[in-house]
PDB file of N, CA and C in Angstrom:
ATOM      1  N   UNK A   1     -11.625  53.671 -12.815  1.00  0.00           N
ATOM      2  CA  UNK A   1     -10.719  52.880 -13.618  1.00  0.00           C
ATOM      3  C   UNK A   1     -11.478  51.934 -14.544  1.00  0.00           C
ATOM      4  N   UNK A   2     -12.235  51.325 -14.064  1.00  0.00           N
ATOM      5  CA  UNK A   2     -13.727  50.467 -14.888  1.00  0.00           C
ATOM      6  C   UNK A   2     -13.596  51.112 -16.231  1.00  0.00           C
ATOM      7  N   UNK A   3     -14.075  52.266 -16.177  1.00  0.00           N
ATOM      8  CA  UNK A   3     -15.103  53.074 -16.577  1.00  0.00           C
ATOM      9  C   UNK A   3     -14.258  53.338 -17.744  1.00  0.00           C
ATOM     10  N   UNK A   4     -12.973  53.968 -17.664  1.00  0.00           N
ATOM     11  CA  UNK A   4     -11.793  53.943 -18.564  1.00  0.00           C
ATOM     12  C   UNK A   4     -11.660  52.634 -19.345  1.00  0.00           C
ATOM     13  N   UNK A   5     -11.110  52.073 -18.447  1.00  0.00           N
ATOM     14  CA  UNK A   5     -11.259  50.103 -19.381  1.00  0.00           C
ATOM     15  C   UNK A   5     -12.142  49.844 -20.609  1.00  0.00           C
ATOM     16  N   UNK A   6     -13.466  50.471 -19.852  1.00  0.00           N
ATOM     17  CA  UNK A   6     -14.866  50.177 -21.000  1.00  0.00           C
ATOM     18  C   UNK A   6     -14.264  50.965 -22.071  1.00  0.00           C
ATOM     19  N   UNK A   7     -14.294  52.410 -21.913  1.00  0.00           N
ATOM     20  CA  UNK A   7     -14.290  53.226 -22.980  1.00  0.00           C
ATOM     21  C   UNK A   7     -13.103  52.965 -24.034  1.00  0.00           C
ATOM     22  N   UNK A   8     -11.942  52.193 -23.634  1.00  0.00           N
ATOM     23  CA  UNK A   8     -10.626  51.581 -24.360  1.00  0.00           C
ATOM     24  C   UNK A   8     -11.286  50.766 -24.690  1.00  0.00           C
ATOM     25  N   UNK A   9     -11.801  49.322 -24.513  1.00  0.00           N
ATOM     26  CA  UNK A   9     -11.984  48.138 -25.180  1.00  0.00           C
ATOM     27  C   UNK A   9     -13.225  48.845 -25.989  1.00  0.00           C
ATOM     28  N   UNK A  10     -14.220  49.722 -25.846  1.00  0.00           N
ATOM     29  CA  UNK A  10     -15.164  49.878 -27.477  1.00  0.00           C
ATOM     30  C   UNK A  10     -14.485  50.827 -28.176  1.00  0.00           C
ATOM     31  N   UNK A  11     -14.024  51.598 -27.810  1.00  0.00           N
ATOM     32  CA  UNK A  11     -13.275  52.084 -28.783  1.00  0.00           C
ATOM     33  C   UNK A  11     -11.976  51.383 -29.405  1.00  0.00           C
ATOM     34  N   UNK A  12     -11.546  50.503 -28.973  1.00  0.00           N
ATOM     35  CA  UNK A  12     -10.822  49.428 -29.941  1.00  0.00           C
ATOM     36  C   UNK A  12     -11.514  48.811 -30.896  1.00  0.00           C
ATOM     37  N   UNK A  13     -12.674  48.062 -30.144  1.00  0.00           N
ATOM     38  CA  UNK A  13     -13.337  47.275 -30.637  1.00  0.00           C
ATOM     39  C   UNK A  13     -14.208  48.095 -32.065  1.00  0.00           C
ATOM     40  N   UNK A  14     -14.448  49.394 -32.188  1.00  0.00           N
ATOM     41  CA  UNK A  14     -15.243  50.043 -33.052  1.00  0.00           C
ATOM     42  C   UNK A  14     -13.627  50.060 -34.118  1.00  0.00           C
ATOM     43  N   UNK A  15     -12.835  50.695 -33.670  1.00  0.00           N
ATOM     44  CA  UNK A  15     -11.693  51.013 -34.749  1.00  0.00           C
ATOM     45  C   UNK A  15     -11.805  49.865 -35.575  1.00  0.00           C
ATOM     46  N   UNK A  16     -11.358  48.947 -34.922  1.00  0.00           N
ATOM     47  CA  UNK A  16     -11.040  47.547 -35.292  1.00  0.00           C
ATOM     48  C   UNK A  16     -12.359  47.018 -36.897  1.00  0.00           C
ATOM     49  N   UNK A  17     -13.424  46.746 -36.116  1.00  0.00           N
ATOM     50  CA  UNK A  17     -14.600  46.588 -36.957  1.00  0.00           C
ATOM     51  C   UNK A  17     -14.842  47.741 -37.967  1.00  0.00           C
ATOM     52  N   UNK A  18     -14.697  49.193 -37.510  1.00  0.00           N
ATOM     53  CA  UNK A  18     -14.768  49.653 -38.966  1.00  0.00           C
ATOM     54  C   UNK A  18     -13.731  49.619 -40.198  1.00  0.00           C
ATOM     55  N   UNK A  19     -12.811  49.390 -39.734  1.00  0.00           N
ATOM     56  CA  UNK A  19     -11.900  48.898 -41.261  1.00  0.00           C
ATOM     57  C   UNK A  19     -12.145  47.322 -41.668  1.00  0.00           C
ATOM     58  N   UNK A  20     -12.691  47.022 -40.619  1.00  0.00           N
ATOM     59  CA  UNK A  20     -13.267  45.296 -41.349  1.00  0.00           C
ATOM     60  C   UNK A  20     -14.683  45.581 -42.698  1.00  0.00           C
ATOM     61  N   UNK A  21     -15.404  46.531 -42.261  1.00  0.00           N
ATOM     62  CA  UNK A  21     -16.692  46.402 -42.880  1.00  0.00           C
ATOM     63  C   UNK A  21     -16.494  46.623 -44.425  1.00  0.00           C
ATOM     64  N   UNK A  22     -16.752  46.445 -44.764  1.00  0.00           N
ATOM     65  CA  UNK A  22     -16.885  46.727 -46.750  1.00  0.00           C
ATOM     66  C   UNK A  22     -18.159  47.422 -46.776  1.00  0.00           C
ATOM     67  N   UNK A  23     -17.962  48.624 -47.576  1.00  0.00           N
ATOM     68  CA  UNK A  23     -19.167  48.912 -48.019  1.00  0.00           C
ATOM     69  C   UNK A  23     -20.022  47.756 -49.099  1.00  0.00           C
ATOM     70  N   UNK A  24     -21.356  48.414 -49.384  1.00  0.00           N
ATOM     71  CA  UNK A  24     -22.043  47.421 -50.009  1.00  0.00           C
ATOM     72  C   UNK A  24     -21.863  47.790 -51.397  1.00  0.00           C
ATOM     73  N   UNK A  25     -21.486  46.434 -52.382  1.00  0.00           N
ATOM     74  CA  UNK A  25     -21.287  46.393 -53.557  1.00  0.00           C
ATOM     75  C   UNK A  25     -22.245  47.272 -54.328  1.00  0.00           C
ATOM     76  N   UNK A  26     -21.565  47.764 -55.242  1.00  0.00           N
ATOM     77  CA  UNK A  26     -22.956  49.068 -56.524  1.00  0.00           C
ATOM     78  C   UNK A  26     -23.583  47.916 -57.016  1.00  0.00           C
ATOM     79  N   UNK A  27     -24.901  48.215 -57.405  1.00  0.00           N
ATOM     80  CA  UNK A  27     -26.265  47.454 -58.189  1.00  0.00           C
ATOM     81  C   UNK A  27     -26.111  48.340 -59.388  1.00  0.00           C
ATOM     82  N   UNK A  28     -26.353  47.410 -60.349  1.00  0.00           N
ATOM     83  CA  UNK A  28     -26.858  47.559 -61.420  1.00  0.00           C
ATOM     84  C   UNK A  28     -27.792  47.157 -61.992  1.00  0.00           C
ATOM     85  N   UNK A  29     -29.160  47.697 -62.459  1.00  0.00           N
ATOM     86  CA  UNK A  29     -30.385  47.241 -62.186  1.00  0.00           C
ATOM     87  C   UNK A  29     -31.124  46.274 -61.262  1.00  0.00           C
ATOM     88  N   UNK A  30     -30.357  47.071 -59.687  1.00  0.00           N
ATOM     89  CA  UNK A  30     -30.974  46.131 -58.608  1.00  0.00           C
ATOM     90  C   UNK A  30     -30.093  44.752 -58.487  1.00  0.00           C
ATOM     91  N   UNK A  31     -28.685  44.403 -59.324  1.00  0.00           N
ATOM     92  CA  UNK A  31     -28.363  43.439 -59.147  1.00  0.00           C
ATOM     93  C   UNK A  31     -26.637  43.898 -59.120  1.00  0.00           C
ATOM     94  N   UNK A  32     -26.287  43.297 -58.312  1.00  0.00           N
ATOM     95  CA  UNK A  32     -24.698  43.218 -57.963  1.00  0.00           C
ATOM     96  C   UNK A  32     -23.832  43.517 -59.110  1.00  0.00           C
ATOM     97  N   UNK A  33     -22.530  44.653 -58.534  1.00  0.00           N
ATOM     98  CA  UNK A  33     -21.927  44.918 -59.976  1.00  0.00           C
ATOM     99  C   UNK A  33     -21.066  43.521 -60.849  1.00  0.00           C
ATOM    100  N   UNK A  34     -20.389  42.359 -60.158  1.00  0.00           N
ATOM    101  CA  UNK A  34     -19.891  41.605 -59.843  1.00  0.00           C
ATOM    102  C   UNK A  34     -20.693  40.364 -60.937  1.00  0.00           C
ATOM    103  N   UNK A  35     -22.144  40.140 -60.528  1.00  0.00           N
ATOM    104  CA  UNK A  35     -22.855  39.388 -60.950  1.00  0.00           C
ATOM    105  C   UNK A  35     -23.303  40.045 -62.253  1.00  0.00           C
ATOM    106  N   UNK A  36     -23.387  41.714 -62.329  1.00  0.00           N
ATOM    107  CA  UNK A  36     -23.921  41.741 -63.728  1.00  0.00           C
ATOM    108  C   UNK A  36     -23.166  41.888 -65.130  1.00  0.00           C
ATOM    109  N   UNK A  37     -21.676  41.799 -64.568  1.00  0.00           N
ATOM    110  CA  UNK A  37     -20.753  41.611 -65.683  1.00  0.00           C
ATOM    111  C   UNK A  37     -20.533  39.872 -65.696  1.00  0.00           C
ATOM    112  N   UNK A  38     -20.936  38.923 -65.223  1.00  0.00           N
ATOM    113  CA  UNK A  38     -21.142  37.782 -65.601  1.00  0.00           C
ATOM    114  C   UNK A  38     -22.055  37.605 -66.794  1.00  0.00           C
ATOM    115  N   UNK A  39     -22.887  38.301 -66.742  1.00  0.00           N
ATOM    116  CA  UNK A  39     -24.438  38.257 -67.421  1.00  0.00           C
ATOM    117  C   UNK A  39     -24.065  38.095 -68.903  1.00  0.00           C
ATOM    118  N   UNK A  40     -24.701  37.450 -69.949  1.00  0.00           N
ATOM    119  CA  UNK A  40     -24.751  37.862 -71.854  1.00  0.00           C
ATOM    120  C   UNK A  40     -24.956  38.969 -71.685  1.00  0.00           C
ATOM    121  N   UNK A  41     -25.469  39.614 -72.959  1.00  0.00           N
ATOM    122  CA  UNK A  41     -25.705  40.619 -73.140  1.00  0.00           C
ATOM    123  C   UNK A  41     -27.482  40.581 -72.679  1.00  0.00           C
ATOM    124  N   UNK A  42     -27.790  39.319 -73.682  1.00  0.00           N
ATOM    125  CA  UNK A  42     -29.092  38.889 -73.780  1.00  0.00           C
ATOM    126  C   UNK A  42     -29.692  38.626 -71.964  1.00  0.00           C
ATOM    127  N   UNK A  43     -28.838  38.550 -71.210  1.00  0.00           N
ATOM    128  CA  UNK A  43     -29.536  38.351 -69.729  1.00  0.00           C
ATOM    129  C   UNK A  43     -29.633  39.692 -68.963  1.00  0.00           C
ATOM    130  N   UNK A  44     -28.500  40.641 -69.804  1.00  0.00           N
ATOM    131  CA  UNK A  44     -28.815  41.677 -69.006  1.00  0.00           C
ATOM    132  C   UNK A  44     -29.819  42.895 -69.487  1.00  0.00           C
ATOM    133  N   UNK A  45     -30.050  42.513 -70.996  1.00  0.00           N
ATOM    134  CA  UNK A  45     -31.827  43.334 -71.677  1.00  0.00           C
ATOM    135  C   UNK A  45     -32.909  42.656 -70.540  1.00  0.00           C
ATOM    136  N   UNK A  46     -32.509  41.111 -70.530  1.00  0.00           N
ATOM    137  CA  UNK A  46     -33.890  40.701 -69.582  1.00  0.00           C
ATOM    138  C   UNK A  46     -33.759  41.238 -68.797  1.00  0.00           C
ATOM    139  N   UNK A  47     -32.697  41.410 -67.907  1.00  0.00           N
ATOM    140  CA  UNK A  47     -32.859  42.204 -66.150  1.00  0.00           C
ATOM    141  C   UNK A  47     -33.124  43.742 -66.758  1.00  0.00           C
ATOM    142  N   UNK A  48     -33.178  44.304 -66.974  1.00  0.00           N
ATOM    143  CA  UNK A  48     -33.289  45.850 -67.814  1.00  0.00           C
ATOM    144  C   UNK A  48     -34.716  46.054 -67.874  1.00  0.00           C
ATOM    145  N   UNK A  49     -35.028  45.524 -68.754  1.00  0.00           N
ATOM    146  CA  UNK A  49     -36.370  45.140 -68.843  1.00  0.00           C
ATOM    147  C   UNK A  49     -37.306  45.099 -67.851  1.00  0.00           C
ATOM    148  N   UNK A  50     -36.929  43.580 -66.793  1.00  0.00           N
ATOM    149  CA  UNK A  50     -37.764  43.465 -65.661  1.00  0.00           C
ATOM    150  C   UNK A  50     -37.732  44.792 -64.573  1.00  0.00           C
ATOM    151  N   UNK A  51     -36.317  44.826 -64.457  1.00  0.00           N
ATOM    152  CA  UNK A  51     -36.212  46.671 -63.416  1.00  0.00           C
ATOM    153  C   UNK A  51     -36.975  47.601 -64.002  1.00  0.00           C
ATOM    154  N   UNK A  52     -37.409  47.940 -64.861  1.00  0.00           N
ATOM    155  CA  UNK A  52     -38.128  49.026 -65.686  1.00  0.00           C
ATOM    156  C   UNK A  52     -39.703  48.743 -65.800  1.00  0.00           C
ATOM    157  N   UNK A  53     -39.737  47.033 -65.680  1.00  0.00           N
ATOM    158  CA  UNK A  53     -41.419  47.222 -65.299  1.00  0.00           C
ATOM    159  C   UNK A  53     -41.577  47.042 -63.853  1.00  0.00           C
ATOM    160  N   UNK A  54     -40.932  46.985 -63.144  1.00  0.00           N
ATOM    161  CA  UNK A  54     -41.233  46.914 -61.660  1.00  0.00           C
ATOM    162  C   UNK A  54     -40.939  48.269 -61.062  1.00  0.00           C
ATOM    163  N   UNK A  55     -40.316  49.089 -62.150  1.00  0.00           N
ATOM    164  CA  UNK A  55     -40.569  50.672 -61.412  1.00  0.00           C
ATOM    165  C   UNK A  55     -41.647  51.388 -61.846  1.00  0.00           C
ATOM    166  N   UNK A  56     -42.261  50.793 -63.281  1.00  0.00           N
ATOM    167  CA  UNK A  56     -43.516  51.203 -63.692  1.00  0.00           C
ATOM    168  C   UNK A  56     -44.537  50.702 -62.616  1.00  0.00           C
ATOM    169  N   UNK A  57     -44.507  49.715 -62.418  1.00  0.00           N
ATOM    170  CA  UNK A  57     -45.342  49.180 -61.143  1.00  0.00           C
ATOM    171  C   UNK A  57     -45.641  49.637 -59.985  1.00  0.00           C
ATOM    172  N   UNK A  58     -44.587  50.301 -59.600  1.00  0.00           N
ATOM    173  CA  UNK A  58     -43.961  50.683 -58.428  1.00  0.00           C
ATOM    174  C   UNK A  58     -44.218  52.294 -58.434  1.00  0.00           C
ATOM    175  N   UNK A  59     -44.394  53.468 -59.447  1.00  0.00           N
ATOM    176  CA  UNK A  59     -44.875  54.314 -59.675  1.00  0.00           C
ATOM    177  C   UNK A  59     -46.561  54.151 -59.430  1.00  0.00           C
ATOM    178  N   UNK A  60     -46.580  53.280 -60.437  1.00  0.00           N
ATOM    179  CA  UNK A  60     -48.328  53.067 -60.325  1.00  0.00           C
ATOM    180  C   UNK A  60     -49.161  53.087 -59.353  1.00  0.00           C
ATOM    181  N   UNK A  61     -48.452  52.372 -58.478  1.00  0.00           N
ATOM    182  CA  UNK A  61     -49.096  51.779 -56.908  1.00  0.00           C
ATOM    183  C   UNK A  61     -48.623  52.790 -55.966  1.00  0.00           C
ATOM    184  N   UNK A  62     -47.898  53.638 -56.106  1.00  0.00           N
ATOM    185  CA  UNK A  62     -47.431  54.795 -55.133  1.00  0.00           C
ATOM    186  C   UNK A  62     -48.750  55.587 -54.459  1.00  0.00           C
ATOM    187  N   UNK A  63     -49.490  56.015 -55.429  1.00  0.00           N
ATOM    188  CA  UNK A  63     -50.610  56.835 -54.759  1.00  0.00           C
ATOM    189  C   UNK A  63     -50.978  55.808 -53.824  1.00  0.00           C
ATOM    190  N   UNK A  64     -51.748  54.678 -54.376  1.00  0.00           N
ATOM    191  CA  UNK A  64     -52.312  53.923 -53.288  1.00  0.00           C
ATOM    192  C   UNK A  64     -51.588  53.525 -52.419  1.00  0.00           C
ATOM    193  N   UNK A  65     -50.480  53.309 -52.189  1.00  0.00           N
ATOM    194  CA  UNK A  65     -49.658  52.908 -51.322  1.00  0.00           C
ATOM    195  C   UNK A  65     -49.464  53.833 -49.991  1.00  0.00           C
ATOM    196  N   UNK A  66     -48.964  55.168 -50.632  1.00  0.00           N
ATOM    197  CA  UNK A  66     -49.515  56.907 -49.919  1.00  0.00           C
ATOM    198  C   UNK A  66     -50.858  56.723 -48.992  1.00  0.00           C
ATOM    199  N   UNK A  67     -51.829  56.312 -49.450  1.00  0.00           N
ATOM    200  CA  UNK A  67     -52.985  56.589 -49.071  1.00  0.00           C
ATOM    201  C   UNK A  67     -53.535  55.120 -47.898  1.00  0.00           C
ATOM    202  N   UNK A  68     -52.934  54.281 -48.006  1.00  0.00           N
ATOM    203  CA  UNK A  68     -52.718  53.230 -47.500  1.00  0.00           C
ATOM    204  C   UNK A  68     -51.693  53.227 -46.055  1.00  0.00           C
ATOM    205  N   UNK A  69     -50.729  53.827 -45.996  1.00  0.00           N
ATOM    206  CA  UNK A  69     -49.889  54.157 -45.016  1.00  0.00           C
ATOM    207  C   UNK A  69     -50.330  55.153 -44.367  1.00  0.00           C
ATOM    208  N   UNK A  70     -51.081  56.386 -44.803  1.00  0.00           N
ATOM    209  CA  UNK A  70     -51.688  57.336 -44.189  1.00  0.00           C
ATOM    210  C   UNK A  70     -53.081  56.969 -43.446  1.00  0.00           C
ATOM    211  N   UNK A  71     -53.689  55.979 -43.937  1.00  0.00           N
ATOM    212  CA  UNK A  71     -55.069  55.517 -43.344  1.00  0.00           C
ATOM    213  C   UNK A  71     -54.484  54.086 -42.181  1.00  0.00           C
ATOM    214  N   UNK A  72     -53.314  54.053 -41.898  1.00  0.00           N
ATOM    215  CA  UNK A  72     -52.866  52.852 -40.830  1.00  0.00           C
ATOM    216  C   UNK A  72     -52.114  53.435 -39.682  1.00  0.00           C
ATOM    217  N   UNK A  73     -51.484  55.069 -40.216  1.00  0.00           N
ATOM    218  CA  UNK A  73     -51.154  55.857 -39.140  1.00  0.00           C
ATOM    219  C   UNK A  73     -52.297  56.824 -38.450  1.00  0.00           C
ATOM    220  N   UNK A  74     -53.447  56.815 -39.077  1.00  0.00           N
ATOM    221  CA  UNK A  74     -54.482  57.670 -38.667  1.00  0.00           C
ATOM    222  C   UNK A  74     -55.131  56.448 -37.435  1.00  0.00           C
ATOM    223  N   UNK A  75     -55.193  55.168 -37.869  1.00  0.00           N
ATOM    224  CA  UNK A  75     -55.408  54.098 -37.550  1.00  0.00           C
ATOM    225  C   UNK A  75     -54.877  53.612 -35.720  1.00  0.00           C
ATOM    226  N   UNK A  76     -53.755  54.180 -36.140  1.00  0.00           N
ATOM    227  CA  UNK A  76     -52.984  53.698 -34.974  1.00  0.00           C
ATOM    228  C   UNK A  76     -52.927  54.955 -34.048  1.00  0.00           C
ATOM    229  N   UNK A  77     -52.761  55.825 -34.470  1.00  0.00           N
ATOM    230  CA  UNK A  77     -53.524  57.542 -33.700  1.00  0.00           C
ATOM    231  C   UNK A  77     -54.796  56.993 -32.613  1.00  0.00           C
ATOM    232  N   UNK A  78     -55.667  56.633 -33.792  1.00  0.00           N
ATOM    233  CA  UNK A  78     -57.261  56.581 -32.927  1.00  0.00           C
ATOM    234  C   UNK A  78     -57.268  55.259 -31.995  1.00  0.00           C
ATOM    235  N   UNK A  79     -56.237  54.206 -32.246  1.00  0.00           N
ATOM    236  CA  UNK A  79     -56.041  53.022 -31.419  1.00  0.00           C
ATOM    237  C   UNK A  79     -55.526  53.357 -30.332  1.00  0.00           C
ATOM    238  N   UNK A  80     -54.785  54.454 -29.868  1.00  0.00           N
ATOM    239  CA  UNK A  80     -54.076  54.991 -28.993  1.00  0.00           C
ATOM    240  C   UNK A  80     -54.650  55.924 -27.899  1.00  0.00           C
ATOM    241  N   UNK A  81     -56.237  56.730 -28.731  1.00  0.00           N
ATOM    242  CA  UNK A  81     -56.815  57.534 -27.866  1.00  0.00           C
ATOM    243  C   UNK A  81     -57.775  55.987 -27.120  1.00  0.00           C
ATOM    244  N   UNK A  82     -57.906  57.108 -25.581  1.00  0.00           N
ATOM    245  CA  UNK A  82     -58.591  56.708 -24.542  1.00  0.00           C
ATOM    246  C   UNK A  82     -60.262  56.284 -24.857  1.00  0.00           C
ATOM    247  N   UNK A  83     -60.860  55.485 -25.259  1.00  0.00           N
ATOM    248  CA  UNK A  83     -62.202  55.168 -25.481  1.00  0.00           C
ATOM    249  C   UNK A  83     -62.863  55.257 -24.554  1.00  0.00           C
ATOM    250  N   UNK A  84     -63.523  56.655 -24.527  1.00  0.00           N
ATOM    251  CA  UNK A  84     -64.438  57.647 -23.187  1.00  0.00           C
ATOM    252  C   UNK A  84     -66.025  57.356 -24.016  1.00  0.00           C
ATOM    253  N   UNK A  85     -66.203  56.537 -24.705  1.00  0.00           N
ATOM    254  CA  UNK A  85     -67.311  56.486 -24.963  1.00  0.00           C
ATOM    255  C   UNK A  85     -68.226  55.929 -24.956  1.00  0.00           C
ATOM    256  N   UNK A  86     -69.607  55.954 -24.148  1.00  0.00           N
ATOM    257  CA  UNK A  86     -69.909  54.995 -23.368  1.00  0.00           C
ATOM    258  C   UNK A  86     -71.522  54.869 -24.311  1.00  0.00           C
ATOM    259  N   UNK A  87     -72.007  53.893 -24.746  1.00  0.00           N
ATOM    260  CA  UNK A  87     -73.363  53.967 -25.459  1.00  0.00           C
ATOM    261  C   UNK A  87     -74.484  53.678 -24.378  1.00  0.00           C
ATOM    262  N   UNK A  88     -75.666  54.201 -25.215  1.00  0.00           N
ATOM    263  CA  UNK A  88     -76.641  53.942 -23.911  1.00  0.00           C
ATOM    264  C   UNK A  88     -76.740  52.081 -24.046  1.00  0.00           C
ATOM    265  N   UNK A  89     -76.769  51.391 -24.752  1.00  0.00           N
ATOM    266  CA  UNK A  89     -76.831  49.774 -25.045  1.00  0.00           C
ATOM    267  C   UNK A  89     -75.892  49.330 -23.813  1.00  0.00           C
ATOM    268  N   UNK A  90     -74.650  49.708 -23.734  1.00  0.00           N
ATOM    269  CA  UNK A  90     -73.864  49.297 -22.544  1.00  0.00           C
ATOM    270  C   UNK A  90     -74.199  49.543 -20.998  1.00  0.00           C
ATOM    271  N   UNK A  91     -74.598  50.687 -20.729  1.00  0.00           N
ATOM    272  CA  UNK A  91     -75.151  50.798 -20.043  1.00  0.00           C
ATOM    273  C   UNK A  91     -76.341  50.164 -19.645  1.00  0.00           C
ATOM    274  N   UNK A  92     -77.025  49.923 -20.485  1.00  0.00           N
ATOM    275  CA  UNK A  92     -78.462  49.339 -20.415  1.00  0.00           C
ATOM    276  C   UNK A  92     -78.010  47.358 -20.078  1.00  0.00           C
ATOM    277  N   UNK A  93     -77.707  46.904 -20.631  1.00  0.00           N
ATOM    278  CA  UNK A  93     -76.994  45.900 -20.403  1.00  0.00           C
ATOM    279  C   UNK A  93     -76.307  45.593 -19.439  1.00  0.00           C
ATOM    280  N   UNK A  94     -76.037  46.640 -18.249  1.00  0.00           N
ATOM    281  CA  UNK A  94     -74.672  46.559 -16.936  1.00  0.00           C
ATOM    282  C   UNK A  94     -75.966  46.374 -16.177  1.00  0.00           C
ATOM    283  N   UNK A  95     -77.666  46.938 -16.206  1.00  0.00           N
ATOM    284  CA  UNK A  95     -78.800  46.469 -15.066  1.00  0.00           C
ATOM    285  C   UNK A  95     -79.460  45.395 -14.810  1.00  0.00           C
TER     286      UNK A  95
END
């Protein structure tokens, strides 16, 4: 009977909350549809503008970025293997 109870109150509780949620407002160059019909004309060339060099940017830096995420998962691979490796210095040092 519990067990029933639970499964009624989240499944209320989910019905309930998903007609509460709003999806998330459309962007227009990264900025709210809402806020960018406030804008001049003249504020929204500037935001235009700035979105267009921060995707040039953002292109640019991709390779390195690629190559950067791939050298921190290789990273965390070799942090993970068992360190079986024993030098003769350590050894020499334990007499």
């Amino acid at each position: 009977m519990k067990q029933i109870s639970k499964i009624l109150v989240m499944t209320l509780f989910f019905s309930i909350t998903g007609c509460t949620i709003q999806p998330p407002e459309p962007n227009v160059f990264g900025i709210p549809q809402t806020q960018w019909n406030q804008l001049t004309p003249a504020q929204q060339q500037s935001i235009i503008d700035g979105y267009n060099q921060r995707q040039r940017i953002e292109a640019e830096n991709a390779p390195l970025e690629s190559a950067i995420n791939a050298t921190q998962q290789i990273l965390k691979k070799e942090h993970k293997k068992p360190n079986n490796f024993h030098s003769s210095w350590d050894s020499s040092s334990q007499n």
